[in-house]
Protein backbone atom coordinates (compact mmCIF):
# COMPACT_ATOMS: atom_id res chain seq x y z
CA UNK A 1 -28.30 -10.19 116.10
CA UNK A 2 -25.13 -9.63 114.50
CA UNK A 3 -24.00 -11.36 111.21
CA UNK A 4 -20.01 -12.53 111.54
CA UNK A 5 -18.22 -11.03 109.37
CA UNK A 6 -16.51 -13.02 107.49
CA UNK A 7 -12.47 -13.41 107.60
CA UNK A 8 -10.73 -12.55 104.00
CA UNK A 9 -7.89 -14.74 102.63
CA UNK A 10 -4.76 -12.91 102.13
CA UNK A 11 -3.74 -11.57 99.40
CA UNK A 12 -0.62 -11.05 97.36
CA UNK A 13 0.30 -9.70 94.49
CA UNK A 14 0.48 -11.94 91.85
CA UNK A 15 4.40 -11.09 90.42
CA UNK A 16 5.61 -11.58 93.44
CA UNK A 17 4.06 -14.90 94.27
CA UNK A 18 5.40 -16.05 91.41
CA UNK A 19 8.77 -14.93 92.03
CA UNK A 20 8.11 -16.29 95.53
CA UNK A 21 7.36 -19.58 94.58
CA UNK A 22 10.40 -19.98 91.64
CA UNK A 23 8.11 -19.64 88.88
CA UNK A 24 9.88 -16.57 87.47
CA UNK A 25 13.77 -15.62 88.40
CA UNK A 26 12.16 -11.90 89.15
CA UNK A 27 9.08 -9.59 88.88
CA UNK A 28 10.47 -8.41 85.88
CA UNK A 29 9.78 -12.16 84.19
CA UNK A 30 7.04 -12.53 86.35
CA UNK A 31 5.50 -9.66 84.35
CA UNK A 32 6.78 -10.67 80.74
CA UNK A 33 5.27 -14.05 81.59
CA UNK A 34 1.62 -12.43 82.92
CA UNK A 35 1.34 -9.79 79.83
CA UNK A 36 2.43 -13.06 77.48
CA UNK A 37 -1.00 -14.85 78.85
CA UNK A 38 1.31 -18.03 80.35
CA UNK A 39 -0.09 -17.61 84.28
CA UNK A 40 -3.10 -19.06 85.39
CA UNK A 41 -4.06 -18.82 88.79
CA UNK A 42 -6.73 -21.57 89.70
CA UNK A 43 -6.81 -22.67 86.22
CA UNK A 44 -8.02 -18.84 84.94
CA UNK A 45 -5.90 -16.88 82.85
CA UNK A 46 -4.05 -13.53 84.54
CA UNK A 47 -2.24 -10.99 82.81
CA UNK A 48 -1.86 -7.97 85.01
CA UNK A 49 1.35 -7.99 87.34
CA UNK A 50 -0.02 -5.59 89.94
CA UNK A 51 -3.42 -7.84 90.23
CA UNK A 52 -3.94 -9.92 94.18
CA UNK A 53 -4.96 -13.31 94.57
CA UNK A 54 -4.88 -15.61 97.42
CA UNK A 55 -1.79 -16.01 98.72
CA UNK A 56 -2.49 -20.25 98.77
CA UNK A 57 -4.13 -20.34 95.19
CA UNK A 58 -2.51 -22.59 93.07
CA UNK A 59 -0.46 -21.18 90.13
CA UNK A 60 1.20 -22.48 87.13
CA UNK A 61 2.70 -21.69 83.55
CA UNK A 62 0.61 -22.31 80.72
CA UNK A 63 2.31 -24.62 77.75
CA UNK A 64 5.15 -25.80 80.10
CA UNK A 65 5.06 -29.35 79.08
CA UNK A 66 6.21 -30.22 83.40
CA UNK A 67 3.55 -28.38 85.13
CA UNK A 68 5.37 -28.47 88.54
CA UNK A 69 3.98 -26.11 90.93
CA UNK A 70 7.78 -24.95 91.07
CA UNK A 71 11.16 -25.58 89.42
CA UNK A 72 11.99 -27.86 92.29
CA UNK A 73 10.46 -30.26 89.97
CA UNK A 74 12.34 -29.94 87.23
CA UNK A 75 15.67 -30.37 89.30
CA UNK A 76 14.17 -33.31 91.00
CA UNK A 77 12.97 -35.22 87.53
CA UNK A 78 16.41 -34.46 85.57
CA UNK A 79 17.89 -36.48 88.75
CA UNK A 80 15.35 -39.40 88.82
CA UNK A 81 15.62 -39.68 85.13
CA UNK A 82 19.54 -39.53 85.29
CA UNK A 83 19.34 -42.81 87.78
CA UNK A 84 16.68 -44.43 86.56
CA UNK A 85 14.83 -44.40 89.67
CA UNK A 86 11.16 -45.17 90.32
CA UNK A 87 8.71 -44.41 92.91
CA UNK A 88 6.03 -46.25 92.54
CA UNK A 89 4.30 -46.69 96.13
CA UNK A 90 7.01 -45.15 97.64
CA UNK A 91 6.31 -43.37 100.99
CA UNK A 92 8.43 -40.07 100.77
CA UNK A 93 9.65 -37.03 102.54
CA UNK A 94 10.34 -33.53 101.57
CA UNK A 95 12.46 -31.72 103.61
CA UNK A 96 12.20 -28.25 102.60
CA UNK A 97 9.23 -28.86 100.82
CA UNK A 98 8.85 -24.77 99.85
CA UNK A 99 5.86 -24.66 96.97
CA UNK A 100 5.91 -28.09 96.77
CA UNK A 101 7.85 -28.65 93.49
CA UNK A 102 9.64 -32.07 94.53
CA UNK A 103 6.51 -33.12 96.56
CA UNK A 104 4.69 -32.82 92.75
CA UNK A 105 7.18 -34.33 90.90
CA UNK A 106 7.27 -37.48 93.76
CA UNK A 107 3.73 -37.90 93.55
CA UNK A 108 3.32 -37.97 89.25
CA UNK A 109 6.08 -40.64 89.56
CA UNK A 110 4.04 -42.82 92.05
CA UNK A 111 5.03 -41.60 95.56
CA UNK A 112 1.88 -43.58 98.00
CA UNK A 113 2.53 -40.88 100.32
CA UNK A 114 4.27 -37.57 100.95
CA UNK A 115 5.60 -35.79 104.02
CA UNK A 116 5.72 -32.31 102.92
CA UNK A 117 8.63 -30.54 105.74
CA UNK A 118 9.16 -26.70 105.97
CA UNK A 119 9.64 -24.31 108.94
CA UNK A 120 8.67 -21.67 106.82
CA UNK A 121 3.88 -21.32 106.25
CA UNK A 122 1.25 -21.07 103.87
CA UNK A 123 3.98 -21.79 100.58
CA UNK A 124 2.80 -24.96 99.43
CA UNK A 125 0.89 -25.15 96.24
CA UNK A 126 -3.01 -25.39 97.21
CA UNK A 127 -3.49 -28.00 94.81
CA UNK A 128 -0.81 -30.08 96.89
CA UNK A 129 -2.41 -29.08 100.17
CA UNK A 130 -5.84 -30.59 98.91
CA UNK A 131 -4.20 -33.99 97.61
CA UNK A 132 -5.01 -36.89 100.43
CA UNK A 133 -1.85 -38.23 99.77
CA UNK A 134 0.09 -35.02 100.95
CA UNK A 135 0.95 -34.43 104.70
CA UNK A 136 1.60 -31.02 105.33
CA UNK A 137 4.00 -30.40 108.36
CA UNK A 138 4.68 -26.44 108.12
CA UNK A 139 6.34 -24.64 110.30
CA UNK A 140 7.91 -27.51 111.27
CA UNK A 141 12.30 -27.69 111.97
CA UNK A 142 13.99 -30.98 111.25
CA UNK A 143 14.97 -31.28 114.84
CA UNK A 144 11.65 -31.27 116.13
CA UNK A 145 10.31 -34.32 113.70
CA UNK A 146 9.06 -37.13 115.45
CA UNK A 147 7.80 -40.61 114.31
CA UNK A 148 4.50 -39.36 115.88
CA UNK A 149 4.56 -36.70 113.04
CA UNK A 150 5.71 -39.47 110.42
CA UNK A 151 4.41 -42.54 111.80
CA UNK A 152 5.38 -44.87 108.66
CA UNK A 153 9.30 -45.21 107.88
CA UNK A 154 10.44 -43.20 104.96
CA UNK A 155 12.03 -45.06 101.99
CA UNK A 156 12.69 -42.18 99.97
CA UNK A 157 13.77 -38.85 101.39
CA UNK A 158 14.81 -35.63 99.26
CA UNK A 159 15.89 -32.56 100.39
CA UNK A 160 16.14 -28.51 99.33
CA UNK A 161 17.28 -26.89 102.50
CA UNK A 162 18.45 -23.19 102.41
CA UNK A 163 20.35 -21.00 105.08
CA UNK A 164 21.76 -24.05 107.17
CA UNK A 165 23.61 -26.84 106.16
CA UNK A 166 22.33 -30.13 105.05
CA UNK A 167 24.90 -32.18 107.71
CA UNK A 168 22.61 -30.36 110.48
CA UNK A 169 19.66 -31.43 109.38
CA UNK A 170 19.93 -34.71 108.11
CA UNK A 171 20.71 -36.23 111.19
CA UNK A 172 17.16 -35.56 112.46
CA UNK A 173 15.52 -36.90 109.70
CA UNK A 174 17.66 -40.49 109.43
CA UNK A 175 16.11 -42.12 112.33
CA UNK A 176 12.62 -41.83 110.60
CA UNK A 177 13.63 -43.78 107.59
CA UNK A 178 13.15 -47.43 106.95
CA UNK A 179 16.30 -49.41 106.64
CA UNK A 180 18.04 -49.34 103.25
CA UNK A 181 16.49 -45.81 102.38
CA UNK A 182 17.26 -44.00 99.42
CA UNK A 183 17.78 -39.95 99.37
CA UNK A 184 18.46 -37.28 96.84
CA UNK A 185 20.04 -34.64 98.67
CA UNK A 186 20.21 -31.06 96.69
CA UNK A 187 23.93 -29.43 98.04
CA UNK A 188 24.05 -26.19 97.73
CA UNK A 189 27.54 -24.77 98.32
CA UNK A 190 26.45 -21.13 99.13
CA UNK A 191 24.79 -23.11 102.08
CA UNK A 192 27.81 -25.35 103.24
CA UNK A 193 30.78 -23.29 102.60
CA UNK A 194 32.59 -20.89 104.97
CA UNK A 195 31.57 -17.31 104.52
CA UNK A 196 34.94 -15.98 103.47
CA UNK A 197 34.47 -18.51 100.41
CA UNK A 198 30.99 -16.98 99.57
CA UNK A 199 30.74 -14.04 97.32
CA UNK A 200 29.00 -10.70 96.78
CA UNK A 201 25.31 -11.52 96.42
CA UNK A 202 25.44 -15.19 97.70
CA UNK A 203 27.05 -16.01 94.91
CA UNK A 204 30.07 -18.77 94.64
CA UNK A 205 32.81 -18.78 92.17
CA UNK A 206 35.49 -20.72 93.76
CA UNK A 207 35.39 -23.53 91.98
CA UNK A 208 38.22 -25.17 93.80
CA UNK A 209 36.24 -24.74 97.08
CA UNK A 210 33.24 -26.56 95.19
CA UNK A 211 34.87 -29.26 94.39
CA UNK A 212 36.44 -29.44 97.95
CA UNK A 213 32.80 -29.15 99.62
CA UNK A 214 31.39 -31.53 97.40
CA UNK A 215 34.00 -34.42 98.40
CA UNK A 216 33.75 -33.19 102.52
CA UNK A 217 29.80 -33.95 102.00
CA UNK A 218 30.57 -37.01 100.20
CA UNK A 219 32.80 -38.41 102.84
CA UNK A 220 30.15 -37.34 105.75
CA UNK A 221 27.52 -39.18 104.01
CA UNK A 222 29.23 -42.08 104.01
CA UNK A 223 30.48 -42.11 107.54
CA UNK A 224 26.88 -41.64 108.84
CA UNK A 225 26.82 -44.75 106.91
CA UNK A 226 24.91 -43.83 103.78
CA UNK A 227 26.71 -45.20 100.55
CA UNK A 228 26.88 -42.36 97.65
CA UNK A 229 25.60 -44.25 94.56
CA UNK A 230 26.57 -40.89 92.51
CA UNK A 231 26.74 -37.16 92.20
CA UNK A 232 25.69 -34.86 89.12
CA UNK A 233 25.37 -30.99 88.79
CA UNK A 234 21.51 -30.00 88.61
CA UNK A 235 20.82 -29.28 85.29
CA UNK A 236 18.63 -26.31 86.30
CA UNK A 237 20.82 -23.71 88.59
CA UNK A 238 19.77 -22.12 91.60
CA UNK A 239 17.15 -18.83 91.56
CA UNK A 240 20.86 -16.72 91.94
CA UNK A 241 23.00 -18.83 89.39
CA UNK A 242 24.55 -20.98 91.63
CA UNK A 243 25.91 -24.43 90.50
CA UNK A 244 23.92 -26.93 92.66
CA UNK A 245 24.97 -30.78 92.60
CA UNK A 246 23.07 -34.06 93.23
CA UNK A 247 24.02 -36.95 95.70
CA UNK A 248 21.99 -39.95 95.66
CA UNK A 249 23.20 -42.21 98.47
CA UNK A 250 21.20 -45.76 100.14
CA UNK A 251 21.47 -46.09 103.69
CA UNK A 252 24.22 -49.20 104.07
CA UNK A 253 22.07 -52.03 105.73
C-alpha cells in the first residue's frame, strides 16, 4: 500500500514577505534588515534575503521595542495613546485586518475578542491565527458580513481598507456594532479622492484636496450618525509616503 505523500506548505521568499507584510518599505531594507541579524522567523534568526519559509510563519524585527507583526500597529497605538483610549475586554473588529498589525496591537491593550476581516488569504501573522481570542474571517468582503459571522456586537471597530473607499464599506459593518460603538477609521486620501487628484505612483500632493476630503469624510460620518470625537495625521505614513489621518468617531445613541 501506498504511503500519502505528504502536502508541503508554501513557500516564499523571505524579503518579500517582509515587504509583503510592511515590515520593510522594500526588498532592498528587507535585505539590510536580514544581513543586520534583526529578522527572525518563528523566533530563529535569518539573514539571507533569497532564503523560503512558510508563507504563514510568523515574522518579526528583533530589538523593536513594539513587536507588532506589522506597522499597522504602530499607527494604531500612536492613535490610542493620542485619545487615551482603553480596551480592556473590548470585543473588536478589524476590517482590513492584512498581517494583523491592529488585531496585535488590540489584543496587548486588552481586546476580549477580535474579528480579524480581509478579502484578501493566508496574510495574517501565524502567531495571530493560533491566538483563541482571534477570529479569522479571510477572504471575506464587508458586504457579505453577517451577525452569523460576528455573532456578539462590536464595541470597537478599526479599519485599514485599501483600493475602495471607506464610505462603501462602512455601511456594512455598522449594523454589527453595539450601540454607542467607538471606531478608528485610517483615511487614506489616495483611496477616497478622484483620480484626476491622484498622482504619478499613487501618490497625493494636493494638499488642498486633502484637506477638502478630510472634511467630506468628516461630514459623512456624522450624517450616518457617528459623532467625530477628533482627527490627527498618523504619525507613521503610508508604505508609499502618503499622509494618512485618524478619525475617531462614537456612534450617537
Amino acid at each position: 500500500m501506498k504511503s500519502k505523500k505528504k502536502t508541503k506548505k508554501k513557500q516564499q521568499r523571505v524579503d518579500q514577505l517582509l515587504v509583503t507584510r510592511a515590515l520593510a518599505e522594500d526588498t532592498q531594507q528587507a535585505t539590510r534588515l536580514l544581513m543586520s541579524g534583526q529578522v527572525l522567523v518563528n523566533d530563529t534568526p535569518v539573514t539571507k534575503a533569497g532564503q523560503k519559509v512558510p508563507a504563514d510563519a510568523s515574522i518579526r524585527l528583533r530589538g523593536k521595542s513594539h513587536d507588532y507583526v506589522g506597522r499597522g500597529g504602530l499607527k494604531l497605538a500612536a492613535a490610542l495613546d493620542h485619545w487615551s483610549v482603553a480596551l480592556d475586554q473590548v470585543v473588536a473588529l478589524d476590517l482590513g485586518s492584512s498581517t494583523g498589525g491592529f488585531t496585535d496591537c488590540m489584543l496587548r491593550r486588552g481586546a476580549r475578542r477580535v474579528y480579524a476581516v480581509d478579502v484578501g488569504s493566508n496574510q495574517l501573522d501565524y502567531r495571530l491565527r493560533r491566538d483563541e481570542r482571534v477570529v479569522v474571517l479571510e477572504q471575506t468582503h464587508a458586504k457579505n458580513l453577517t451577525k452569523t459571522l460576528v455573532p456578539e456586537p462590536i464595541a470597537f471597530l478599526c479599519a485599514d481598507v485599501s483600493f475602495t473607499s471607506l464610505k462603501y464599506v462602512l455601511p456594512f459593518v455598522f449594523p454589527l456594532t453595539a450601540a454607542g460603538v467607538r471606531a478608528m477609521l485610517l483615511f487614506k486620501p489616495q483611496f477616497e479622492l478622484p483620480r484626476e487628484k491622484i498622482g504619478e505612483g499613487g501618490i497625493v500632493t494636493d494638499t488642498a484636496a486633502v484637506e477638502t476630503a478630510c472634511t467630506e469624510m468628516a461630514a459623512w460620518l456624522e450624517g450616518v450618525g457617528h459623532v467625530v470625537l477628533g482627527q490627527i495625521k498618523s504619525p507613521v505614513k503610508g508604505r508609499e509616503g502618503n499622509q494618512e489621518f485618524w478619525f475617531y468617531t462614537e456612534q450617537r445613541i
